[in-house]
Every structure is written in structure tokens, then in C-alpha cells.
PDB file of N, CA and C in Angstrom:
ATOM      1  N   UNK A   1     -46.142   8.741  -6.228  1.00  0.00           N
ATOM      2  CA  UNK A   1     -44.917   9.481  -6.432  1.00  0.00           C
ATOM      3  C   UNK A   1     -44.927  10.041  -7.854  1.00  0.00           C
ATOM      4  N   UNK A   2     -44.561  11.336  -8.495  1.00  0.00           N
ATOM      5  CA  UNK A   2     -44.791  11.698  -9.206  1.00  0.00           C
ATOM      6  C   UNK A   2     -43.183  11.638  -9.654  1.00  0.00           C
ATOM      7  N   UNK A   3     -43.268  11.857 -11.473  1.00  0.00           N
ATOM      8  CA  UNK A   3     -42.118  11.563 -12.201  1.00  0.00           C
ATOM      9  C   UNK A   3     -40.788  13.142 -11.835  1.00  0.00           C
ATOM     10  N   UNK A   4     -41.091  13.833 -11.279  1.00  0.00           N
ATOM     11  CA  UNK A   4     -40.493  15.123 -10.692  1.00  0.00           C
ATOM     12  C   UNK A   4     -39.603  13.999  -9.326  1.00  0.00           C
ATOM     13  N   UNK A   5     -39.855  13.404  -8.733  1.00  0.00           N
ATOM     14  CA  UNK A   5     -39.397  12.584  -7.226  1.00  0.00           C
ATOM     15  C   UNK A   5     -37.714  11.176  -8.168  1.00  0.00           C
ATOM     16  N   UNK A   6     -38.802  11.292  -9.355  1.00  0.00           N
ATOM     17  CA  UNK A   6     -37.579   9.785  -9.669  1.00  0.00           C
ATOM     18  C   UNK A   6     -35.815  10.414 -10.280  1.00  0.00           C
ATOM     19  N   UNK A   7     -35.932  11.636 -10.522  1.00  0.00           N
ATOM     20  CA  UNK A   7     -34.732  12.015 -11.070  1.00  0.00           C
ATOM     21  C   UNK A   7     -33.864  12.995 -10.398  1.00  0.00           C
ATOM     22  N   UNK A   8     -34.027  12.874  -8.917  1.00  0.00           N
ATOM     23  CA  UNK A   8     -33.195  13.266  -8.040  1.00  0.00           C
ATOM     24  C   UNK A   8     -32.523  11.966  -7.044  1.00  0.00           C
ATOM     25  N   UNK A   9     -33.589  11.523  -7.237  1.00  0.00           N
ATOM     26  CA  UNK A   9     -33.246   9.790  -6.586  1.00  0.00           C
ATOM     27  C   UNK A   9     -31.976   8.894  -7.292  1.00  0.00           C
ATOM     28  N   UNK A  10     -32.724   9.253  -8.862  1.00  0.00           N
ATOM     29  CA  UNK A  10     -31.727   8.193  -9.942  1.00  0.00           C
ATOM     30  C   UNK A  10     -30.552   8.515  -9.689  1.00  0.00           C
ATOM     31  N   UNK A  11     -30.084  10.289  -9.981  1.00  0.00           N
ATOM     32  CA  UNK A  11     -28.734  10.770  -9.683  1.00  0.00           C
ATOM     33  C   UNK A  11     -27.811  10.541  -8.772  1.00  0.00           C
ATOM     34  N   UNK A  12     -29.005  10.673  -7.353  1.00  0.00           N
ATOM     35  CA  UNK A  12     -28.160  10.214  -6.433  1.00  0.00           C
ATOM     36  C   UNK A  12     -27.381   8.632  -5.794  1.00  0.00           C
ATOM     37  N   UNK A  13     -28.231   8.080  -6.876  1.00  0.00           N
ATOM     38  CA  UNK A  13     -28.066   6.279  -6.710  1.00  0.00           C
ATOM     39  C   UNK A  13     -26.749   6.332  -8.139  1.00  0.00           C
ATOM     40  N   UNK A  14     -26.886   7.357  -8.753  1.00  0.00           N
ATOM     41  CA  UNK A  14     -25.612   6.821  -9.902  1.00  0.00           C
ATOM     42  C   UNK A  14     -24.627   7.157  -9.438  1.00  0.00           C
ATOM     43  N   UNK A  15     -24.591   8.342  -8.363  1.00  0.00           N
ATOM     44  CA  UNK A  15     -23.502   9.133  -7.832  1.00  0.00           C
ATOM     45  C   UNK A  15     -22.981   7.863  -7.133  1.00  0.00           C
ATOM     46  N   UNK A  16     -23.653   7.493  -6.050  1.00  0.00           N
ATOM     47  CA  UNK A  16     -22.899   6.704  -5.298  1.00  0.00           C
ATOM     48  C   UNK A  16     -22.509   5.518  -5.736  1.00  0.00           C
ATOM     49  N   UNK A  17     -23.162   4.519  -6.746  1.00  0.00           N
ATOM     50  CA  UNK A  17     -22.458   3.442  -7.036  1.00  0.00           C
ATOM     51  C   UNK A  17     -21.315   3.610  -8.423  1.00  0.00           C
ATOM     52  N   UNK A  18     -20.934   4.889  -8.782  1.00  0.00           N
ATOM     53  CA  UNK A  18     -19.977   5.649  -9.633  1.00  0.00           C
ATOM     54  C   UNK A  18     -18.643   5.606  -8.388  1.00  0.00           C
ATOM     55  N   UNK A  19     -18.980   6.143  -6.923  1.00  0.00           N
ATOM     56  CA  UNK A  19     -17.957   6.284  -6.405  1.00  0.00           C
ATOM     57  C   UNK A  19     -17.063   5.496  -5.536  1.00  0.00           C
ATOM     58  N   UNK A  20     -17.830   4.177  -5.415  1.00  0.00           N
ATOM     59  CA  UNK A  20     -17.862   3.059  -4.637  1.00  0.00           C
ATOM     60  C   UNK A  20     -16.369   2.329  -5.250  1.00  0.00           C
ATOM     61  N   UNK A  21     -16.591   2.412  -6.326  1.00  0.00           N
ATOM     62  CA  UNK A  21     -14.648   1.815  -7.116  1.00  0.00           C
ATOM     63  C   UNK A  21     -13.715   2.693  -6.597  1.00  0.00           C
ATOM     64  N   UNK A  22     -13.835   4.353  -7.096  1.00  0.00           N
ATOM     65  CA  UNK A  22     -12.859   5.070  -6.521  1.00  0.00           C
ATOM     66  C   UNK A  22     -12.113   4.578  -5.276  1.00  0.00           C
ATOM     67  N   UNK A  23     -12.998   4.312  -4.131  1.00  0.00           N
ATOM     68  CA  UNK A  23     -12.625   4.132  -3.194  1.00  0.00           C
ATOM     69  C   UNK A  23     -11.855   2.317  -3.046  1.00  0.00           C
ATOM     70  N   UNK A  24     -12.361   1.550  -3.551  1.00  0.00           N
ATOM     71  CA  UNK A  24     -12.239   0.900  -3.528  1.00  0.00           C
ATOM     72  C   UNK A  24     -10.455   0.261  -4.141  1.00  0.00           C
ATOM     73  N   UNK A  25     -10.285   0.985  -5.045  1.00  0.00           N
ATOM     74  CA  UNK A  25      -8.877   1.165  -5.710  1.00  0.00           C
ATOM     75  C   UNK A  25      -7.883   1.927  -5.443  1.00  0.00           C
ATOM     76  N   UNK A  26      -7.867   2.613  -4.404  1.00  0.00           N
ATOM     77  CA  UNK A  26      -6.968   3.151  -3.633  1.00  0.00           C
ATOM     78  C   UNK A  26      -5.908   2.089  -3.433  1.00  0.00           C
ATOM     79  N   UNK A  27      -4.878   2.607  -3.566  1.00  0.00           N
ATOM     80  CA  UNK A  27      -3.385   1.902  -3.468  1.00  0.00           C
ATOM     81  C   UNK A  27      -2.893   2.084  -2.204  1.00  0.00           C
ATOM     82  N   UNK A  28      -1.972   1.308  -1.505  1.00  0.00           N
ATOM     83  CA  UNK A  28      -1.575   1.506  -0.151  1.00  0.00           C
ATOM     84  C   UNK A  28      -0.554   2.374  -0.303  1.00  0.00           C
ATOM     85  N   UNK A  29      -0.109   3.301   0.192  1.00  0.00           N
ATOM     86  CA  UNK A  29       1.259   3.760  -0.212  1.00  0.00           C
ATOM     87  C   UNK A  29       1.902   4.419   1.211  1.00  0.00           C
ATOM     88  N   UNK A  30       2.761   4.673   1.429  1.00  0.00           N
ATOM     89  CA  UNK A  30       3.793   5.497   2.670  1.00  0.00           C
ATOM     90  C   UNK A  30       4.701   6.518   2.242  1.00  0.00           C
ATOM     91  N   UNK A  31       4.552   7.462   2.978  1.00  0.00           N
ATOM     92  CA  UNK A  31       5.221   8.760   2.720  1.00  0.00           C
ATOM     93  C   UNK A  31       6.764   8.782   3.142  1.00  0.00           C
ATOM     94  N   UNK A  32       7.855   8.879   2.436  1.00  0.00           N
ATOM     95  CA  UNK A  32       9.146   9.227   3.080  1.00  0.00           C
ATOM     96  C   UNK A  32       9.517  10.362   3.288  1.00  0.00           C
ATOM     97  N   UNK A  33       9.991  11.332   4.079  1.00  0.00           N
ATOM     98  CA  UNK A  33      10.096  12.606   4.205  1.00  0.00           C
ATOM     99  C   UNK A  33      12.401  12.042   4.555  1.00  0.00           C
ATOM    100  N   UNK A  34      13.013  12.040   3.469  1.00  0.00           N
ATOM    101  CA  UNK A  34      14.546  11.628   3.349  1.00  0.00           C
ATOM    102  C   UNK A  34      15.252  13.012   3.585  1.00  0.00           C
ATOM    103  N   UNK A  35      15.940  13.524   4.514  1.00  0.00           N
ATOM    104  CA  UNK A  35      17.060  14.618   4.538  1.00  0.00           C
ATOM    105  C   UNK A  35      17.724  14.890   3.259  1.00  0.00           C
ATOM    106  N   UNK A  36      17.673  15.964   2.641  1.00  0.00           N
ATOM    107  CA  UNK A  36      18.433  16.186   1.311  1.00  0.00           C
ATOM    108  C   UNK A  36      17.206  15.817   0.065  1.00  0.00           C
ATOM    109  N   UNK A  37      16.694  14.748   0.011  1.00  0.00           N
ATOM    110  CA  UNK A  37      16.356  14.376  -1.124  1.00  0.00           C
ATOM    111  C   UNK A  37      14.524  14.737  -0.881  1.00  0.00           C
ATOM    112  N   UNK A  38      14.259  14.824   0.031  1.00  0.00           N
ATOM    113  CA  UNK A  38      12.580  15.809   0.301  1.00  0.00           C
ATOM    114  C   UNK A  38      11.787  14.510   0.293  1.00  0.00           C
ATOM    115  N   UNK A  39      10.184  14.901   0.290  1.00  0.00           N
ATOM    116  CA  UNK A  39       9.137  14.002   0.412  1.00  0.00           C
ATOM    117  C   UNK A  39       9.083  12.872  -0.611  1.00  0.00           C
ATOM    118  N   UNK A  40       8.882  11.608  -0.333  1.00  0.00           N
ATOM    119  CA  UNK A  40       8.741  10.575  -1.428  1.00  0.00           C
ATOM    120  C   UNK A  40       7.960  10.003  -0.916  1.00  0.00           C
ATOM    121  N   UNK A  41       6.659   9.301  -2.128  1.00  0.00           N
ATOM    122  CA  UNK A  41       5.485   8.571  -1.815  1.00  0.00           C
ATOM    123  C   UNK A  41       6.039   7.185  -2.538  1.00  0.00           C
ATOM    124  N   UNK A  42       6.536   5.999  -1.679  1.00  0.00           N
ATOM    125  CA  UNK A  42       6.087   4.594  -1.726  1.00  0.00           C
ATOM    126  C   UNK A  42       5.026   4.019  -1.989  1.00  0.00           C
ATOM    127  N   UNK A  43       4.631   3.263  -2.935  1.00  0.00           N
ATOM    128  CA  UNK A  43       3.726   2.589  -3.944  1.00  0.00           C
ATOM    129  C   UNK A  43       4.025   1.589  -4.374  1.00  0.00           C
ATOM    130  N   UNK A  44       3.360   0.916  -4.917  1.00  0.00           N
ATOM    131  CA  UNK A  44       3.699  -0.781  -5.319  1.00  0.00           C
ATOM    132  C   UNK A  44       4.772  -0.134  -6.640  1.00  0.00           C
ATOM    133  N   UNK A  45       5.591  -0.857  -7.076  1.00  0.00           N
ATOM    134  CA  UNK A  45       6.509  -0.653  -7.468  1.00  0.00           C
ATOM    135  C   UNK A  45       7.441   0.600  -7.505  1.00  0.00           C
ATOM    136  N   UNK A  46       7.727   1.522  -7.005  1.00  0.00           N
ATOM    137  CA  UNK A  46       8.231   2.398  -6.486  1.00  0.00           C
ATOM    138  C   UNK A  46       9.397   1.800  -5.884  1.00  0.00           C
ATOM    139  N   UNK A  47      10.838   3.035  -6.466  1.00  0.00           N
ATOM    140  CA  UNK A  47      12.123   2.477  -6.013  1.00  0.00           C
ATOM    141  C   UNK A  47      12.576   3.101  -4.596  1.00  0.00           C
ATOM    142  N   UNK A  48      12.307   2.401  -3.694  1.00  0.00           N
ATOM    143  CA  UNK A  48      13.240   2.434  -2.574  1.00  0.00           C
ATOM    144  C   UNK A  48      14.578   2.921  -2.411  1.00  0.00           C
ATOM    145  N   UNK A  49      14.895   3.468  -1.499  1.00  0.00           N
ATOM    146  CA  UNK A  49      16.570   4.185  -1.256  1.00  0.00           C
ATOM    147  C   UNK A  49      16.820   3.075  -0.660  1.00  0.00           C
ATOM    148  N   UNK A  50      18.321   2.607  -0.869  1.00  0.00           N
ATOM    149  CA  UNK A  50      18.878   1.784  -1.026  1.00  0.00           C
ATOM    150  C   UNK A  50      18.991   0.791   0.386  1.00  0.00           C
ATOM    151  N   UNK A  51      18.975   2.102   1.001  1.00  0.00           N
ATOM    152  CA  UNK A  51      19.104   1.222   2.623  1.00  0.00           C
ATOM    153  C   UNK A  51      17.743  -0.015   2.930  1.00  0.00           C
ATOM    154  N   UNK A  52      16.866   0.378   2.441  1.00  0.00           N
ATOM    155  CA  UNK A  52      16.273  -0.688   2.715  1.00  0.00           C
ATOM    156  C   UNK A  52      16.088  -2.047   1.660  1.00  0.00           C
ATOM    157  N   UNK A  53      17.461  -2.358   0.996  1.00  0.00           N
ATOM    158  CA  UNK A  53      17.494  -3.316   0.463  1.00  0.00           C
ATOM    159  C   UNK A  53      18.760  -4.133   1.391  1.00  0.00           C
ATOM    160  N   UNK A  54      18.946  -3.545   1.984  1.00  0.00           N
ATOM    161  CA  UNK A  54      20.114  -4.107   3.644  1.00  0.00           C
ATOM    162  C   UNK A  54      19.325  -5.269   4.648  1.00  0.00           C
ATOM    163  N   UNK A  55      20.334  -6.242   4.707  1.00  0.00           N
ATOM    164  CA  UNK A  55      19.945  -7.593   5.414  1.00  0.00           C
ATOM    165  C   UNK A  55      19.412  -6.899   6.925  1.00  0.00           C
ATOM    166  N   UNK A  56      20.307  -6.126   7.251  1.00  0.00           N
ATOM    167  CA  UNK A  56      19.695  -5.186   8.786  1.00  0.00           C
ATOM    168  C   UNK A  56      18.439  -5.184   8.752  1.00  0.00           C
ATOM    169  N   UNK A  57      17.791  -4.399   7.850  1.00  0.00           N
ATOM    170  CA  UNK A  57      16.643  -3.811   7.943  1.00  0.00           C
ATOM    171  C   UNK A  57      15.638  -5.433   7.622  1.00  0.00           C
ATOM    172  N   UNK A  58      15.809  -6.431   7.047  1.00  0.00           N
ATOM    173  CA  UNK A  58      15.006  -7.160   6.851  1.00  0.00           C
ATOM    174  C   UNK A  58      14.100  -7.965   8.352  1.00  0.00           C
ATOM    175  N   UNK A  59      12.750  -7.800   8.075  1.00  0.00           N
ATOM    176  CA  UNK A  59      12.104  -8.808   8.907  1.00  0.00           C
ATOM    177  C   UNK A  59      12.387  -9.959   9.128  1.00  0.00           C
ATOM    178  N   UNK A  60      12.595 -10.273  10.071  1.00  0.00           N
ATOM    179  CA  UNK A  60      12.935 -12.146  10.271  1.00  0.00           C
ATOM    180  C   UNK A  60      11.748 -12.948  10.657  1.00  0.00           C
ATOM    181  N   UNK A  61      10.944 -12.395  11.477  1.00  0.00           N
ATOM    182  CA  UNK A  61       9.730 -12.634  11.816  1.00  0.00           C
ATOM    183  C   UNK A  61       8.483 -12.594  11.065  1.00  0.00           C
ATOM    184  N   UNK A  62       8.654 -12.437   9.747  1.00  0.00           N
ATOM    185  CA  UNK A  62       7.318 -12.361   8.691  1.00  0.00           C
ATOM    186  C   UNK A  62       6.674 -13.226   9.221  1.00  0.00           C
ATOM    187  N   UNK A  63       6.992 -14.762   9.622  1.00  0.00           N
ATOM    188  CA  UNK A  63       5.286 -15.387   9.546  1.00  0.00           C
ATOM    189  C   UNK A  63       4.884 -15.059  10.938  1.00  0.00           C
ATOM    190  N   UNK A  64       5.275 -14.596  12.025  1.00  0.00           N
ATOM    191  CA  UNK A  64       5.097 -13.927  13.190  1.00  0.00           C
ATOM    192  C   UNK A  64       3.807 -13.639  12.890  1.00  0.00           C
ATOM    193  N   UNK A  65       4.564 -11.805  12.072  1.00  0.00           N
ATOM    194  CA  UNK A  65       3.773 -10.813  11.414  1.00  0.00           C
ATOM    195  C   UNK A  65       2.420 -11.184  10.541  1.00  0.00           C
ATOM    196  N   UNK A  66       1.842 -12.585  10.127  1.00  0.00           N
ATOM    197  CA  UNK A  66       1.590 -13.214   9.352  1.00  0.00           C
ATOM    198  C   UNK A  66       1.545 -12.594   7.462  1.00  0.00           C
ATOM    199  N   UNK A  67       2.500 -12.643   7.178  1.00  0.00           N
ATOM    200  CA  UNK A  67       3.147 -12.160   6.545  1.00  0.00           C
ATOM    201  C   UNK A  67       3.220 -13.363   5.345  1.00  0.00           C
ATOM    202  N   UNK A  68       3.394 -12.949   4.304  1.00  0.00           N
ATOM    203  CA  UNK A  68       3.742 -14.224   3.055  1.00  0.00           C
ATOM    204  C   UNK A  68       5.170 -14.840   3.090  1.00  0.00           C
ATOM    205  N   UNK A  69       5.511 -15.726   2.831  1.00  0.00           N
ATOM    206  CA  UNK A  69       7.276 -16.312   2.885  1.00  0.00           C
ATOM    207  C   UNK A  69       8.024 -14.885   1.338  1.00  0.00           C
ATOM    208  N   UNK A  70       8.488 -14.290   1.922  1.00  0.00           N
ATOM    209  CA  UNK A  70       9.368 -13.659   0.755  1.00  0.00           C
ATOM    210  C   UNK A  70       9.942 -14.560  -0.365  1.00  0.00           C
ATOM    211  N   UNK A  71      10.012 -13.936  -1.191  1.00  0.00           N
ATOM    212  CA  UNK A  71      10.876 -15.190  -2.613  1.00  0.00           C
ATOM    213  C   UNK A  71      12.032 -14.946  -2.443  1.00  0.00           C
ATOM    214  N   UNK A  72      12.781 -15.786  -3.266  1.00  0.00           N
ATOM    215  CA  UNK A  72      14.036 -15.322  -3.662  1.00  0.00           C
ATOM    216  C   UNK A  72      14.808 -14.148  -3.702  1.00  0.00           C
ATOM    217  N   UNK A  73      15.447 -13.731  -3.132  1.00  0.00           N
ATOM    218  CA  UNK A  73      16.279 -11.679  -3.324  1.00  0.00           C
ATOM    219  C   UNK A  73      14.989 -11.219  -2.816  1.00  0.00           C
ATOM    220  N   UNK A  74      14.403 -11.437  -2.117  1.00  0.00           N
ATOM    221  CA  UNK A  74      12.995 -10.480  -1.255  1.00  0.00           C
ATOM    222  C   UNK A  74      13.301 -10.724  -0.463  1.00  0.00           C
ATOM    223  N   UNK A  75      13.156  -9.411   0.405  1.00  0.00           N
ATOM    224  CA  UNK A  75      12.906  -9.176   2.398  1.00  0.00           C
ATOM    225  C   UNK A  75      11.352  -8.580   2.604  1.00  0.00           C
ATOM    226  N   UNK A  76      10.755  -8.714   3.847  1.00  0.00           N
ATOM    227  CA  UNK A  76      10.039  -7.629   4.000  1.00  0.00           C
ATOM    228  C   UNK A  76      10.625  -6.578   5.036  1.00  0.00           C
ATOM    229  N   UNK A  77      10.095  -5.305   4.839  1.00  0.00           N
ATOM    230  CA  UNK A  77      10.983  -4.618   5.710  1.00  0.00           C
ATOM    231  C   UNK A  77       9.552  -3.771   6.530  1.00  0.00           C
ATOM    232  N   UNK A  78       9.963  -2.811   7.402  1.00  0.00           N
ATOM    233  CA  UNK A  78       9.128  -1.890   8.128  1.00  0.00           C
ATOM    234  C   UNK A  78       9.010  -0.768   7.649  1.00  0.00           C
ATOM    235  N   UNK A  79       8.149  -0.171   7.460  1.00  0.00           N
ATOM    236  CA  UNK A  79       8.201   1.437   6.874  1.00  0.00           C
ATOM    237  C   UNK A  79       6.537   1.857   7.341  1.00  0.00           C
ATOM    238  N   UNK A  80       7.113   2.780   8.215  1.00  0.00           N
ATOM    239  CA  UNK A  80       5.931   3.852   9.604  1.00  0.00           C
ATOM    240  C   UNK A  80       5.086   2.587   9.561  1.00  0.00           C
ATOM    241  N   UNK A  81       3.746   2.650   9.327  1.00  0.00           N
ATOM    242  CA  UNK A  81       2.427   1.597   9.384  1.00  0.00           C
ATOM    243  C   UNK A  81       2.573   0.739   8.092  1.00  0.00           C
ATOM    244  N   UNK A  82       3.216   0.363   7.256  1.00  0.00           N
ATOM    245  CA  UNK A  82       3.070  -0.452   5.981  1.00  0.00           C
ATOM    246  C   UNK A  82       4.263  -1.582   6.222  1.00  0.00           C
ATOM    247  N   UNK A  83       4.004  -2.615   6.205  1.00  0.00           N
ATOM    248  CA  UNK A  83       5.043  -3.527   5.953  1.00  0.00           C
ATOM    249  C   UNK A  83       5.427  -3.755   4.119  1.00  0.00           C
ATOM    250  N   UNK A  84       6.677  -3.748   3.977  1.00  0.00           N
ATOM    251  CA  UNK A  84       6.881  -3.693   2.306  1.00  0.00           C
ATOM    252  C   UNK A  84       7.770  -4.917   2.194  1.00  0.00           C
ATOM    253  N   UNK A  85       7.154  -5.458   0.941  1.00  0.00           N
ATOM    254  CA  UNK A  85       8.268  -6.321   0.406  1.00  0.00           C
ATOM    255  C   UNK A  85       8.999  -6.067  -0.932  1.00  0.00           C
ATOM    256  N   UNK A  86      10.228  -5.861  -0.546  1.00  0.00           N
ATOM    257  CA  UNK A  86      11.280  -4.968  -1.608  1.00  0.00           C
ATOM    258  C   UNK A  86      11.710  -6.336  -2.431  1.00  0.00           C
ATOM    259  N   UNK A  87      12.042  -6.171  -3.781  1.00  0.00           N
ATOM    260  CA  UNK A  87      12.919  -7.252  -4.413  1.00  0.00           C
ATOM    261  C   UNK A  87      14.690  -6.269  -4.152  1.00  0.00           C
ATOM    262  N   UNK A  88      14.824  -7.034  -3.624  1.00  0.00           N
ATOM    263  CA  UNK A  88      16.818  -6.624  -2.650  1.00  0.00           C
ATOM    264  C   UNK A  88      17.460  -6.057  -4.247  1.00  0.00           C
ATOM    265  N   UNK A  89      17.294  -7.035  -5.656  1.00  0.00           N
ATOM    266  CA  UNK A  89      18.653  -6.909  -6.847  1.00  0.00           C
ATOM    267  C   UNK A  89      18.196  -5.207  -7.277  1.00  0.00           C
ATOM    268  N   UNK A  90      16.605  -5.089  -7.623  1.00  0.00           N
ATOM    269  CA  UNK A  90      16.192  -3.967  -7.704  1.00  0.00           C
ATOM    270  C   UNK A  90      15.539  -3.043  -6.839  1.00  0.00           C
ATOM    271  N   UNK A  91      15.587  -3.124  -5.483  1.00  0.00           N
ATOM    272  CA  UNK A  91      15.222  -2.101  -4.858  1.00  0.00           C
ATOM    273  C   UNK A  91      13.700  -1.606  -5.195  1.00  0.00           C
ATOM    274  N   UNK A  92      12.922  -2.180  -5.927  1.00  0.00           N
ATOM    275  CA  UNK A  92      11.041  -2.524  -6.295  1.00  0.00           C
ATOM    276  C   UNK A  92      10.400  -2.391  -4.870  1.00  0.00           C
ATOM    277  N   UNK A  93       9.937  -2.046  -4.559  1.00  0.00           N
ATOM    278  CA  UNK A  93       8.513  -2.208  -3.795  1.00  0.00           C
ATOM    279  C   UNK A  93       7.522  -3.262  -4.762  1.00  0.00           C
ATOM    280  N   UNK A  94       7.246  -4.509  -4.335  1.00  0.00           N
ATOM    281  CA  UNK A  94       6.329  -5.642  -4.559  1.00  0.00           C
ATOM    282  C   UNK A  94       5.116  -5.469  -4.157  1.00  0.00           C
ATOM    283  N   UNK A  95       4.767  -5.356  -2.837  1.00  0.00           N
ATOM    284  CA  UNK A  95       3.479  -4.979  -2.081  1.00  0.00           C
ATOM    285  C   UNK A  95       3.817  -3.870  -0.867  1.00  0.00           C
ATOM    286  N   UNK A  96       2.885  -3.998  -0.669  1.00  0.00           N
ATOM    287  CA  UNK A  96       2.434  -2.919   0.585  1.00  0.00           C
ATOM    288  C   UNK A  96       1.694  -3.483   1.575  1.00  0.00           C
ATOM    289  N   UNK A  97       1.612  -3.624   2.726  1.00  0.00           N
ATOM    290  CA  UNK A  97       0.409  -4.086   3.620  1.00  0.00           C
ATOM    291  C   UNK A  97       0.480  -3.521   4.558  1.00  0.00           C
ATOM    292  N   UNK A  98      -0.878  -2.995   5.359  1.00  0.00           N
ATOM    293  CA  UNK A  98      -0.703  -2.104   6.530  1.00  0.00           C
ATOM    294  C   UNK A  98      -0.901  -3.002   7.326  1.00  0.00           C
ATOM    295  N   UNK A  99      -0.114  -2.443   8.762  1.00  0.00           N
ATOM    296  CA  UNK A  99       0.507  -3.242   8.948  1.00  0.00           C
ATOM    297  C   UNK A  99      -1.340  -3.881  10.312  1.00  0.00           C
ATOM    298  N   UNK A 100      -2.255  -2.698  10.211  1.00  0.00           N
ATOM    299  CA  UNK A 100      -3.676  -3.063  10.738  1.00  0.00           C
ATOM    300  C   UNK A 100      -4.295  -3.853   9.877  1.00  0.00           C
ATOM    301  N   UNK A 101      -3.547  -4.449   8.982  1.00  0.00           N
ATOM    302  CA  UNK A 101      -4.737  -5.551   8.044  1.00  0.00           C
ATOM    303  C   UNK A 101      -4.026  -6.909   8.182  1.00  0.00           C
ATOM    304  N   UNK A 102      -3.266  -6.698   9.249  1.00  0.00           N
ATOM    305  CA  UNK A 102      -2.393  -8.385   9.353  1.00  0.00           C
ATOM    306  C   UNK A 102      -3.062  -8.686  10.972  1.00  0.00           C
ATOM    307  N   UNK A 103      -3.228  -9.757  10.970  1.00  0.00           N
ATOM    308  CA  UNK A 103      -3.625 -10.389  12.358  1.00  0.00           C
ATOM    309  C   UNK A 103      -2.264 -10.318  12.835  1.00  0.00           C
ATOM    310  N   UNK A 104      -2.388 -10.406  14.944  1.00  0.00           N
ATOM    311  CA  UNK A 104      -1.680  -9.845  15.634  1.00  0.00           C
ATOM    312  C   UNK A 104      -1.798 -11.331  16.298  1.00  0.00           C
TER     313      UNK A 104
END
């Protein structure tokens, strides 16, 4: 193999283990599309509209869901494919989990 063969190889081996984190650090997040107030992207700490800091909306079934025990002033709630756990006093998004990475 001649030294012309090793520096298309190298590049392409830096490329890919350069992009392997990118992917890897992706945040879970959910899109709200709210009447009046337009598109909002949910993210780990990201403030929630208010309604879903409402006992209604809370999961009762988390360990069902296998789900973590909420703390104190935490619910988890439903939102499209992400299950979220809100802190209720501040309306926080805590985590995110889809809801295909929880056993059924």
C-alpha cells in the first residue's frame, strides 16, 4: 500500500469517530404546537404551560410504565411519545423519556 492510500483512510476514520458523540448527545425533546402561543420545543428543563402541572394530567401508573417513583411536587405526565417528569412548584421539565425506551 502506498503512502497516497493512508490519507484518505485516516480522514475518513477521523470523520467518523468525530461524529459518533454528536449523535450520541442528542437530547430528547417534544414539540408543542399551543393555539395562540405557536410551536414550542420541550427539553430537559424547559418551562411547561401550566396545565401540565395539574393533578389530572398526572400519571398514576408510573411503575406500570416502568417509570422512576416521582419526588416530592413531581408528576410524570404524557406528552405525544415522551413521558416527562415536571417539578408541579416550577413547572421544569426534569427528564424526558421516550416512551419506546421503557419496557412494556
Amino acid at each position: 500500500m502506498t503512502n497516497d492510500n493512508y490519507l484518505p483512510r485516516l480522514l475518513l476514520a477521523a470523520v467518523c469517530a468525530l461524529s459518533i458523540p454528536a449523535f450520541a448527545d442528542e437530547e430528547p425533546s417534544v414539540k408543542l404546537d399551543r393555539p395562540g402561543a405557536g410551536m414550542q420545543e420541550i427539553k430537559k428543563g424547559s418551562k411547561l404551560p401550566d396545565g401540565y402541572k395539574r393533578e389530572a394530567l398526572a400519571l398514576k401508573d408510573w411503575d406500570k410504565r416502568h417509570l422512576t417513583a416521582p419526588g416530592e411536587n413531581e408528576q410524570w405526565v404524557e406528552i405525544q411519545d415522551k413521558y416527562v417528569l415536571v417539578n408541579i412548584p416550577s413547572g421544569l421539565a426534569k427528564t424526558l423519556v421516550d416512551k419506546s425506551a421503557v419496557q412494556k
